[in-house]
Structures are given as structure tokens and as C-alpha cells.
C-alpha atoms as a PDB file:
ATOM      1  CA  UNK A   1     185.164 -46.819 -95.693  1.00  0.00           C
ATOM      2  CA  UNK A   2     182.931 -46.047 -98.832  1.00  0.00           C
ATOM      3  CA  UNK A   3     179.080 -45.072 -99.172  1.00  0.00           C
ATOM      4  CA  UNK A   4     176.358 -47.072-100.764  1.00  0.00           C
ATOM      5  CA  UNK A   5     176.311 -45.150-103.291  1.00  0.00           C
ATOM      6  CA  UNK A   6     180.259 -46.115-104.420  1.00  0.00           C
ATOM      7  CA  UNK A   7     179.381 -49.270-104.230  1.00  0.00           C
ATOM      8  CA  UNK A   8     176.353 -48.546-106.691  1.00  0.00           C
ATOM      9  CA  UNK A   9     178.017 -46.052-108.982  1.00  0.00           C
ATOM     10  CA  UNK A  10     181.736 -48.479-109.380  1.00  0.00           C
ATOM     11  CA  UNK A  11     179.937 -51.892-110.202  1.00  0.00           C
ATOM     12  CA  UNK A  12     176.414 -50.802-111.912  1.00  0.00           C
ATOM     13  CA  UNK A  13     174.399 -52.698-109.003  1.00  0.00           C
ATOM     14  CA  UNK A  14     170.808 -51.454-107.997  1.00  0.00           C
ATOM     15  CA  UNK A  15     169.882 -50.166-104.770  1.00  0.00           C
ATOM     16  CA  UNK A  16     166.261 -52.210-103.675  1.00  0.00           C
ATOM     17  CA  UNK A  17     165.891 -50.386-100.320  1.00  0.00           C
ATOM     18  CA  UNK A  18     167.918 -48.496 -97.883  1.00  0.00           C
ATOM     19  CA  UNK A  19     169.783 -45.741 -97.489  1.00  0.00           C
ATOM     20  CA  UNK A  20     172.453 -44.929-100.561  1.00  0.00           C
ATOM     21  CA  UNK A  21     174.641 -42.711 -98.477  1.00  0.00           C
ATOM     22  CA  UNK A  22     174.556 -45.115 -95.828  1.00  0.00           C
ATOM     23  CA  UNK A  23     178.893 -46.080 -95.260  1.00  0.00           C
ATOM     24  CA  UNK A  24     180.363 -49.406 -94.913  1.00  0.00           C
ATOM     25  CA  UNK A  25     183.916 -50.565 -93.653  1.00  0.00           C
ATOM     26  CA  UNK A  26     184.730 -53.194 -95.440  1.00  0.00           C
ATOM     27  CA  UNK A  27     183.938 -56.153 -97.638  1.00  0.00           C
ATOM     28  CA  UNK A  28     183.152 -59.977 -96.281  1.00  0.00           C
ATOM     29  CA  UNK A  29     182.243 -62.606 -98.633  1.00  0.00           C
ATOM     30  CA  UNK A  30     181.914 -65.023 -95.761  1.00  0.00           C
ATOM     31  CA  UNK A  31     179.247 -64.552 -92.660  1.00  0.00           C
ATOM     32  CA  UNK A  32     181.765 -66.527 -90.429  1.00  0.00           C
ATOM     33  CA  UNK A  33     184.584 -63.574 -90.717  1.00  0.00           C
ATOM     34  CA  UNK A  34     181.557 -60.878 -91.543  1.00  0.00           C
ATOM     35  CA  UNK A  35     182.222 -57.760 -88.734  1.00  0.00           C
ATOM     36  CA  UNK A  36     179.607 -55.070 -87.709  1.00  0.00           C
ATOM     37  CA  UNK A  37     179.078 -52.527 -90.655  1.00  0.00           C
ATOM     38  CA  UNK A  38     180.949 -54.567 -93.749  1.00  0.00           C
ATOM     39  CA  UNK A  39     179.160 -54.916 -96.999  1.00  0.00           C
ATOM     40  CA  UNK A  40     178.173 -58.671 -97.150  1.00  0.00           C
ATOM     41  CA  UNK A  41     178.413 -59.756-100.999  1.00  0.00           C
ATOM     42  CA  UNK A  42     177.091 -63.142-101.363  1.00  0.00           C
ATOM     43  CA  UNK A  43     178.969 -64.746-103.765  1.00  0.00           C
ATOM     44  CA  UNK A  44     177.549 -67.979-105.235  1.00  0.00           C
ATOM     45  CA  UNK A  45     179.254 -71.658-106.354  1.00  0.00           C
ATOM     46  CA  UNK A  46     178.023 -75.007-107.611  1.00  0.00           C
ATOM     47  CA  UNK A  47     177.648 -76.149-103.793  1.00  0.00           C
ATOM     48  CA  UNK A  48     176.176 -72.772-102.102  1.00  0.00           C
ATOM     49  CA  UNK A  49     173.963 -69.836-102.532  1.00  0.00           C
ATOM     50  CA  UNK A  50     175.463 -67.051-100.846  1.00  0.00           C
ATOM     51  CA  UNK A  51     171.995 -65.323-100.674  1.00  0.00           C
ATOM     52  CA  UNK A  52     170.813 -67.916 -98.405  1.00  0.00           C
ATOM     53  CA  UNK A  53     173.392 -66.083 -95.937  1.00  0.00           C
ATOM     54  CA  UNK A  54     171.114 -62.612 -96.093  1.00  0.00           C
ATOM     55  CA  UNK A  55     169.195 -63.102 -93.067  1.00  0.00           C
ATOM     56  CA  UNK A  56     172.541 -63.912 -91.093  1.00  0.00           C
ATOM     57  CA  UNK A  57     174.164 -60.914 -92.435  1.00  0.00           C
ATOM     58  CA  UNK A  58     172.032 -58.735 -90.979  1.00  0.00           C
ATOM     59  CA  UNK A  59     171.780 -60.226 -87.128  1.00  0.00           C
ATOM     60  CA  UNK A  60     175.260 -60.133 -87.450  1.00  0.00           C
ATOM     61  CA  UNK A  61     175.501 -56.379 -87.674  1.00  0.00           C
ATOM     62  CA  UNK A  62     176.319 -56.180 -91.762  1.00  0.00           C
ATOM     63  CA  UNK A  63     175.993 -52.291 -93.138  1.00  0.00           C
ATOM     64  CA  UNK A  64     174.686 -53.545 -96.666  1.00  0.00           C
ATOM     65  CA  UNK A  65     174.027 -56.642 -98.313  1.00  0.00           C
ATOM     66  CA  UNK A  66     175.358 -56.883-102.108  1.00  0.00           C
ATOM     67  CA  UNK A  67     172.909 -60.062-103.670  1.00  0.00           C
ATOM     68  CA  UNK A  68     172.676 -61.777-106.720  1.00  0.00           C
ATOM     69  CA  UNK A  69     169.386 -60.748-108.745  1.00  0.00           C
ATOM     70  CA  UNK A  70     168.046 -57.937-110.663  1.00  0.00           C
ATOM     71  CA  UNK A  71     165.520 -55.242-109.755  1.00  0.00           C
ATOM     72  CA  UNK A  72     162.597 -57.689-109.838  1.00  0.00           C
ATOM     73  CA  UNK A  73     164.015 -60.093-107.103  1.00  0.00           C
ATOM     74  CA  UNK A  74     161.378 -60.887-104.790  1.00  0.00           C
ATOM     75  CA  UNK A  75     162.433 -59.137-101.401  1.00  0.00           C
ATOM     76  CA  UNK A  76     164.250 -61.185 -98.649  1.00  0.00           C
ATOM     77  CA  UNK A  77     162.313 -61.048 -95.235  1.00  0.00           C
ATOM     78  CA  UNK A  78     165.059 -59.047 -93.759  1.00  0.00           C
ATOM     79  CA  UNK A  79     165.276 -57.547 -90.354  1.00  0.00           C
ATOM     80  CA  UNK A  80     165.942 -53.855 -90.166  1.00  0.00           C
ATOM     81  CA  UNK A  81     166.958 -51.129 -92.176  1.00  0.00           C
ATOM     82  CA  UNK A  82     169.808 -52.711 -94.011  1.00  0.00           C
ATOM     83  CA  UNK A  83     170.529 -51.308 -97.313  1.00  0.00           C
ATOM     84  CA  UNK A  84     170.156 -54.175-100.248  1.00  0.00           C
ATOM     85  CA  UNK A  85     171.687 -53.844-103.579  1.00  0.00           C
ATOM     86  CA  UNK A  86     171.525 -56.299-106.033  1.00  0.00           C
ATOM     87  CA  UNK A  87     173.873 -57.401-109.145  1.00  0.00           C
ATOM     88  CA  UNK A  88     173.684 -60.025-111.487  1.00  0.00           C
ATOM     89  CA  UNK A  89     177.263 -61.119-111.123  1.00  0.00           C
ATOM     90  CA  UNK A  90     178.188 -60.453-107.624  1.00  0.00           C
ATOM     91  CA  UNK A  91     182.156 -61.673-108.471  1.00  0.00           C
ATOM     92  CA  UNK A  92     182.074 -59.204-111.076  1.00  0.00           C
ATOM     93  CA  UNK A  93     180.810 -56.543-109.055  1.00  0.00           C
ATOM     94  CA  UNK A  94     183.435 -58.024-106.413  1.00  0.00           C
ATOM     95  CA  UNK A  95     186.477 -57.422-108.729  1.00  0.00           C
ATOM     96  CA  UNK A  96     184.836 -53.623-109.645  1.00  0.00           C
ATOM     97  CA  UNK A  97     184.881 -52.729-106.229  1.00  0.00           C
ATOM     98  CA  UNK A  98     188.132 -53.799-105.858  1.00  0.00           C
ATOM     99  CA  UNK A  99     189.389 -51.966-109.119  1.00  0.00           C
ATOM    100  CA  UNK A 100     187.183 -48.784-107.584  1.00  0.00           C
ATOM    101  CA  UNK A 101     189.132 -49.252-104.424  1.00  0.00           C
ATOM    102  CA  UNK A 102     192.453 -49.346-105.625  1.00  0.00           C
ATOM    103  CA  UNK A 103     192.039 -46.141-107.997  1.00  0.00           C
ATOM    104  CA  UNK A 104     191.413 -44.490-104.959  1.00  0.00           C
ATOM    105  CA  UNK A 105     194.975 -45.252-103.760  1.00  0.00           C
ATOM    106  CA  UNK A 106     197.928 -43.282-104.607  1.00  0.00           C
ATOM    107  CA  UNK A 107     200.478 -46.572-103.138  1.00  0.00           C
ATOM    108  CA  UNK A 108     202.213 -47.794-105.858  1.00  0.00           C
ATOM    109  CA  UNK A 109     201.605 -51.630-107.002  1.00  0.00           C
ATOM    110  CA  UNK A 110     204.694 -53.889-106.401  1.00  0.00           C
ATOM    111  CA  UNK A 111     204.476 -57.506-107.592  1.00  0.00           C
ATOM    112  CA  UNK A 112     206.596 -59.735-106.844  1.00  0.00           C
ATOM    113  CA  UNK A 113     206.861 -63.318-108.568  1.00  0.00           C
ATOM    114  CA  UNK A 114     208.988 -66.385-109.153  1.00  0.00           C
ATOM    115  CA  UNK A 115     209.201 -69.965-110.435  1.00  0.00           C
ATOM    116  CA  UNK A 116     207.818 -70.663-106.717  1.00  0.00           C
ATOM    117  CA  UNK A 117     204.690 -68.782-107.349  1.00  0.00           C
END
């Protein structure tokens, strides 16, 4: 579980509207596995725009929406009060999140590896 505002303050993204101390639980990349109250972060490839997924994010019950933009992106027509940050690499902001996250954690890190990968 983290705020809004974590997500804002550990990957320098800019909240557009919505709450900042709104939580989340979770992160979902994908609207097909996205579950009630997850931050959807739409990444983006050569073959999709992940903002294109916005509007389906929020009918499906996301807590935030992380897009690709800046502060001068041109509002989404989305429904409800869904908080909307945006970053202008939402991978990045992915793998600062993540990095946020595990700093958090007092587990210890145990890698394993192998000629087998």
C-alpha cells in the first residue's frame, strides 16, 4: 500500500488532478490483470500506447493512473475522481517505484544465478 504522494515524491511525476494522499495497493502495467485500487502505469512500446488504456483503467476500479506526458498534457475525458499523475518516462518512474519500494523493506536480497540463467 503507498499514497499518491510516494508515488509523486520517489519518481518526480506530477500530480494533474486528484487526491495526493489518496492510497493504492499495488502496481499493474496491464488493464487485463489491473485489480480495484492498483496504480495503472501505462507503459508504452513501438506497437501500443499504454495511455490509450486510461479510460479502461478507471471502469475497472484503478486508484491512480501513472501516464506518459508532462504538466501540459491535454486532460483525458476520464470518469470519476481518479487521481492522474503524469511522467515523461513511465518505465523509469516504474523502476523508481520499485527502488522506493524495496528501501522500504528490511528482507534481505538473495540472488541466485547459474549458467542456466
Amino acid at each position: 500500500m503507498m499514497r499518491v504522494s510516494d508515488i509523486l515524491h520517489s519518481t518526480g511525476a506530477v500530480l494533474l488532478r486528484g487526491d495526493g494522499a489518496r492510497t493504492v495497493h499495488g502496481v499493474s502495467t496491464d488493464t487485463r490483470a489491473l485489480r480495484p485500487h492498483q496504480l495503472f502505469l501505462a507503459l508504452s512500446g513501438p506497437n501500443f500506447d499504454g495511455n490509450l488504456f486510461a479510460q479502461a483503467a478507471c471502469q475497472l476500479g484503478a486508484g491512480a493512473l501513472l501516464l506518459r506526458g508532462d504538466a501540459s498534457l491535454q486532460l483525458p475525458d476520464l470518469q470519476g475522481d481518479v487521481p492522474l499523475v503524469v511522467h515523461a518516462e513511465p518505465r523509469r518512474a516504474l523502476a523508481d517505484l520499485a527502488r522506493w519500494h524495496r528501501a522500504r523493506l528490511a528482507a534481505p536480497v538473495i540472488v541466485c544465478t547459474g549458467s542456466c540463467g
